[in-house]
PDB file of N, CA and C in Angstrom:
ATOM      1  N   UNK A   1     -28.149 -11.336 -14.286  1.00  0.00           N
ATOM      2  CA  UNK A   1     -27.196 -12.036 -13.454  1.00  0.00           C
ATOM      3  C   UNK A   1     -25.755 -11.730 -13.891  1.00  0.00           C
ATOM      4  N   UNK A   2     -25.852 -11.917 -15.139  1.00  0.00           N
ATOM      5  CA  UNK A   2     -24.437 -11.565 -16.279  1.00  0.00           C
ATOM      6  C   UNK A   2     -24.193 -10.122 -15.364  1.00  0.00           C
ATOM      7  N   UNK A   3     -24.661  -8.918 -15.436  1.00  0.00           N
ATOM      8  CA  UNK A   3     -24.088  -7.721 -14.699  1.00  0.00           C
ATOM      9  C   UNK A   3     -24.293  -7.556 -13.738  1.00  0.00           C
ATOM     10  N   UNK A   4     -24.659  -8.268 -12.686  1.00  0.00           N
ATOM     11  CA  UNK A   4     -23.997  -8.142 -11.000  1.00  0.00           C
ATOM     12  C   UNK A   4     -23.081  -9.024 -11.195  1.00  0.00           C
ATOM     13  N   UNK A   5     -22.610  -9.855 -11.709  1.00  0.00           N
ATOM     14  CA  UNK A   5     -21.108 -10.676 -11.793  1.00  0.00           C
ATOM     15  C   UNK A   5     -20.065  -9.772 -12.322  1.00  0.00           C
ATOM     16  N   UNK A   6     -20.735  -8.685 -13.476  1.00  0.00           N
ATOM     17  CA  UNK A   6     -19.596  -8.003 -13.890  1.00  0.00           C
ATOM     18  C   UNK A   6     -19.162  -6.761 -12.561  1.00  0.00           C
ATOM     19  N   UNK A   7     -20.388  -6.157 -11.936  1.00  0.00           N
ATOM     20  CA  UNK A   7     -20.610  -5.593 -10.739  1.00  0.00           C
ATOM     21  C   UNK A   7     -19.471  -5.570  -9.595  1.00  0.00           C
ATOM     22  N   UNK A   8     -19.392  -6.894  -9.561  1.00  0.00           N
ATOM     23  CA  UNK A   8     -18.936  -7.157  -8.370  1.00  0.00           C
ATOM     24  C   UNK A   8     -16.990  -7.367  -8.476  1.00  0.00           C
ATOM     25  N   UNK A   9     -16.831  -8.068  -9.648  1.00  0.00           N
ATOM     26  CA  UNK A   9     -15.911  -8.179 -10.009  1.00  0.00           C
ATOM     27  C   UNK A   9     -15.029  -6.931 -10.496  1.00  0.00           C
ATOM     28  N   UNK A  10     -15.843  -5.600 -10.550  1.00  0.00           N
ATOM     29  CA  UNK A  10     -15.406  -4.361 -10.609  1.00  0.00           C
ATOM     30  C   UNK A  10     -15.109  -4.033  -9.725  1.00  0.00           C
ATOM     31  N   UNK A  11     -15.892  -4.358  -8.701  1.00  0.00           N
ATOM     32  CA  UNK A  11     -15.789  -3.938  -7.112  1.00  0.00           C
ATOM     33  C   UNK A  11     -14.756  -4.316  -6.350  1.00  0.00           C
ATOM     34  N   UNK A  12     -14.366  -5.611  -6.797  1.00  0.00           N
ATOM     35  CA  UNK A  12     -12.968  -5.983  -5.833  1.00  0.00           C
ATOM     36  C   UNK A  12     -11.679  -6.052  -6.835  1.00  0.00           C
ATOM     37  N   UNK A  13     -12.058  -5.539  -8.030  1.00  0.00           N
ATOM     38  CA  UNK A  13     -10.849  -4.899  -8.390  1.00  0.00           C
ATOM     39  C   UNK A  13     -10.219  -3.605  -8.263  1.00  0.00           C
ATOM     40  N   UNK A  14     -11.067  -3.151  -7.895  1.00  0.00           N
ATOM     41  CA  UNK A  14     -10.936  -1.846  -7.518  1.00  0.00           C
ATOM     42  C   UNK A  14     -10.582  -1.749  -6.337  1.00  0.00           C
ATOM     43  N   UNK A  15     -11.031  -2.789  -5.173  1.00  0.00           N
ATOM     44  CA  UNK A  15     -10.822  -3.569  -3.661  1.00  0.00           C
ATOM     45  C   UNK A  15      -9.287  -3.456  -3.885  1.00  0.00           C
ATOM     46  N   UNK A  16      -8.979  -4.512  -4.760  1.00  0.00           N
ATOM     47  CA  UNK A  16      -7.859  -4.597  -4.480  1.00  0.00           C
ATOM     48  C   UNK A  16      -6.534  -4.172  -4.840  1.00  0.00           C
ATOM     49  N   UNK A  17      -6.730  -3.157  -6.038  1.00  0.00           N
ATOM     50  CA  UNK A  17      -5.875  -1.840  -6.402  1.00  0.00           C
ATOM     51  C   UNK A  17      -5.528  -0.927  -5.072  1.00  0.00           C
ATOM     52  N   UNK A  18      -7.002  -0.577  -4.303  1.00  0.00           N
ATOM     53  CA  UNK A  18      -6.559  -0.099  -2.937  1.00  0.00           C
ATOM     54  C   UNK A  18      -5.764  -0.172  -2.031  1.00  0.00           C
ATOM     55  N   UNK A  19      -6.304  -0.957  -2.507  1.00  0.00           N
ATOM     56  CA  UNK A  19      -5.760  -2.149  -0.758  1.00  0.00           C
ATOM     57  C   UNK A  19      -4.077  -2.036  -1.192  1.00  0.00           C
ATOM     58  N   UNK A  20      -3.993  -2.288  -2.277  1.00  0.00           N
ATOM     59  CA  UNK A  20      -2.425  -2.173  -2.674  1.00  0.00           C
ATOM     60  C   UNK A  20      -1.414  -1.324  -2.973  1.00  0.00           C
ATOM     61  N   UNK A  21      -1.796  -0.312  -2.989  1.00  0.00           N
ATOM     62  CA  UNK A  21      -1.286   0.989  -3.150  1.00  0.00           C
ATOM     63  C   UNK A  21      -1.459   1.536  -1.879  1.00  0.00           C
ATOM     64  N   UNK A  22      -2.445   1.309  -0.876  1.00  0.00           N
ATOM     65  CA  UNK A  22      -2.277   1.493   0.387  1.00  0.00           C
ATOM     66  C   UNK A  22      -1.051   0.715   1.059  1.00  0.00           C
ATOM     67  N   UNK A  23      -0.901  -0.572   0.999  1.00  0.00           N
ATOM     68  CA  UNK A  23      -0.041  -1.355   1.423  1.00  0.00           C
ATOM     69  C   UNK A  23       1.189  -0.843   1.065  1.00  0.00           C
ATOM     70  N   UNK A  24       1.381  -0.534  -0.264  1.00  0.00           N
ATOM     71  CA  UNK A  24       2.890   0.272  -0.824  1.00  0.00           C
ATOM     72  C   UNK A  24       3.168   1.538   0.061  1.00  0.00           C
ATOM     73  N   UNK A  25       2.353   2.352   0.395  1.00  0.00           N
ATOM     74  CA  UNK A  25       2.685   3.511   1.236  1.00  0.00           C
ATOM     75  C   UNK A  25       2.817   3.709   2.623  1.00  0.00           C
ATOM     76  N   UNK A  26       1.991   2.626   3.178  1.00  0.00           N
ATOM     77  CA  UNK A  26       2.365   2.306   4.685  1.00  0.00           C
ATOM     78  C   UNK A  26       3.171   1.390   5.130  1.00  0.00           C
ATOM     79  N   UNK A  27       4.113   0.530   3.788  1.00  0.00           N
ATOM     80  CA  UNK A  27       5.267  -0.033   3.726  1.00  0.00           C
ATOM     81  C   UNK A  27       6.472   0.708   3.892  1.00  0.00           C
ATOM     82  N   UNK A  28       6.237   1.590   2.928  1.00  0.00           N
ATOM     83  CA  UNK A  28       6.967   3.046   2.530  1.00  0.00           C
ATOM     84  C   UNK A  28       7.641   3.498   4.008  1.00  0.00           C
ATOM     85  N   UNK A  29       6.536   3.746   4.456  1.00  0.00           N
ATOM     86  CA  UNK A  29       6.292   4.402   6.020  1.00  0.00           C
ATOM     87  C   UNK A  29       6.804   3.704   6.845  1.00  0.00           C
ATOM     88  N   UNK A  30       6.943   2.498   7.177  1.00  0.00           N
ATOM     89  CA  UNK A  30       7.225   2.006   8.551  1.00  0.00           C
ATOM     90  C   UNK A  30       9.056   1.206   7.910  1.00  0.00           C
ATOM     91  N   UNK A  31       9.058   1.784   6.455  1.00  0.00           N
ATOM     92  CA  UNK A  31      10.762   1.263   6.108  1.00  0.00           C
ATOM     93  C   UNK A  31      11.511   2.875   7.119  1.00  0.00           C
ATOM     94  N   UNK A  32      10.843   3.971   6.618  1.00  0.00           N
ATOM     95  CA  UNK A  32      11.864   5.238   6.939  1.00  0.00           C
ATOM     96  C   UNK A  32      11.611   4.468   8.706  1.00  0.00           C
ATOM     97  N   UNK A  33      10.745   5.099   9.211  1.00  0.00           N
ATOM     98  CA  UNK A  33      10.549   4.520  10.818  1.00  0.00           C
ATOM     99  C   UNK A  33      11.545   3.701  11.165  1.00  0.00           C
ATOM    100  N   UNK A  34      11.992   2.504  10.518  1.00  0.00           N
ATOM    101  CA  UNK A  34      12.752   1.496  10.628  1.00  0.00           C
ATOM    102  C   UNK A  34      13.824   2.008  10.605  1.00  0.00           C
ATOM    103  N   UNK A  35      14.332   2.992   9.832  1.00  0.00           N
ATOM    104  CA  UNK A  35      15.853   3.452   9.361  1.00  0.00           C
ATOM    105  C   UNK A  35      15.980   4.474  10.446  1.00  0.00           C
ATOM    106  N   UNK A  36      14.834   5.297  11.010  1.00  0.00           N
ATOM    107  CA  UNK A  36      15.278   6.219  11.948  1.00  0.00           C
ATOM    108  C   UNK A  36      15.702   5.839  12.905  1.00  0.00           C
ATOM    109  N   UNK A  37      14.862   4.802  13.463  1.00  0.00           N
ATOM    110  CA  UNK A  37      15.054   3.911  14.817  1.00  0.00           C
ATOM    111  C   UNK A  37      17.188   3.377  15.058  1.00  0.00           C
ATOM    112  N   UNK A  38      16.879   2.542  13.546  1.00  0.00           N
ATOM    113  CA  UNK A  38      18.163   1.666  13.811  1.00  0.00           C
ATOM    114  C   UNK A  38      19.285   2.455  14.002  1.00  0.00           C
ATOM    115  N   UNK A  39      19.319   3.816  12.927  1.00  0.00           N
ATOM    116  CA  UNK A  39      20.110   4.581  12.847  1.00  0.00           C
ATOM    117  C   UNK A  39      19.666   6.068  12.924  1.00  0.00           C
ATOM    118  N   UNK A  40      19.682   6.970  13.950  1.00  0.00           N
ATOM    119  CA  UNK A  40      18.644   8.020  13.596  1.00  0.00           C
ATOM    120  C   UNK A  40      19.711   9.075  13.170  1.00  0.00           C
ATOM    121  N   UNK A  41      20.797   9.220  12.870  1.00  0.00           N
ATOM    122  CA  UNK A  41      21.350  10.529  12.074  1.00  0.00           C
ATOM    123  C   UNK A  41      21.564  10.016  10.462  1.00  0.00           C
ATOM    124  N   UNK A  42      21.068   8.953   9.990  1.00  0.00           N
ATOM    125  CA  UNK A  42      21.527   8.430   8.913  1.00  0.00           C
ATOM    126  C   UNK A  42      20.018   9.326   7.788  1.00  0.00           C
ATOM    127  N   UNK A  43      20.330   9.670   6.905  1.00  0.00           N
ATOM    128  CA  UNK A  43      18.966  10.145   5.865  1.00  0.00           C
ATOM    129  C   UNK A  43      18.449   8.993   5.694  1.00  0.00           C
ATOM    130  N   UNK A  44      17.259   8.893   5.708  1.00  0.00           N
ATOM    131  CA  UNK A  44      16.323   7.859   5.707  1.00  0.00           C
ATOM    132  C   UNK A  44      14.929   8.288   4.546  1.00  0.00           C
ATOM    133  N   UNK A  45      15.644   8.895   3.179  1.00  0.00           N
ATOM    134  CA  UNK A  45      14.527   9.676   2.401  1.00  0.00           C
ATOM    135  C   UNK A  45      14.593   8.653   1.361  1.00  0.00           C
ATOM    136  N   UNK A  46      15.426   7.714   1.222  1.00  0.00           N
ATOM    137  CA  UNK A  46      15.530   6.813   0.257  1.00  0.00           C
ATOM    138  C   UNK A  46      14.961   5.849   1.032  1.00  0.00           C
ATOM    139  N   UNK A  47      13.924   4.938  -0.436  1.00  0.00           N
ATOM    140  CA  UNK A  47      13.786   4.067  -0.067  1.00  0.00           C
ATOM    141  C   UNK A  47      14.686   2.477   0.199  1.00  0.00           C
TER     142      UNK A  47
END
């Protein structure tokens, strides 16, 4: 029982490392989008 608790708890840490580093890059993504839109001759390579 002890190691499907450890199991699982691997599993959504790993869940949620994803999930978050995904979230950082399609944040990333829709900031430039944002900067092109508002301003589109402005460089938009910085975050």
């Amino acid at each position: 029982m002890v190691e499907y608790a450890l199991l699982v708890a691997l599993i959504a840490l790993v869940a949620i490392v994803g999930v978050s580093a995904t979230g950082t890059s399609i944040n990333a993504q829709f900031a430039k989008i944002s900067c092109k839109i508002s301003t589109p001759t402005a460089p938009c390579d910085q975050p």
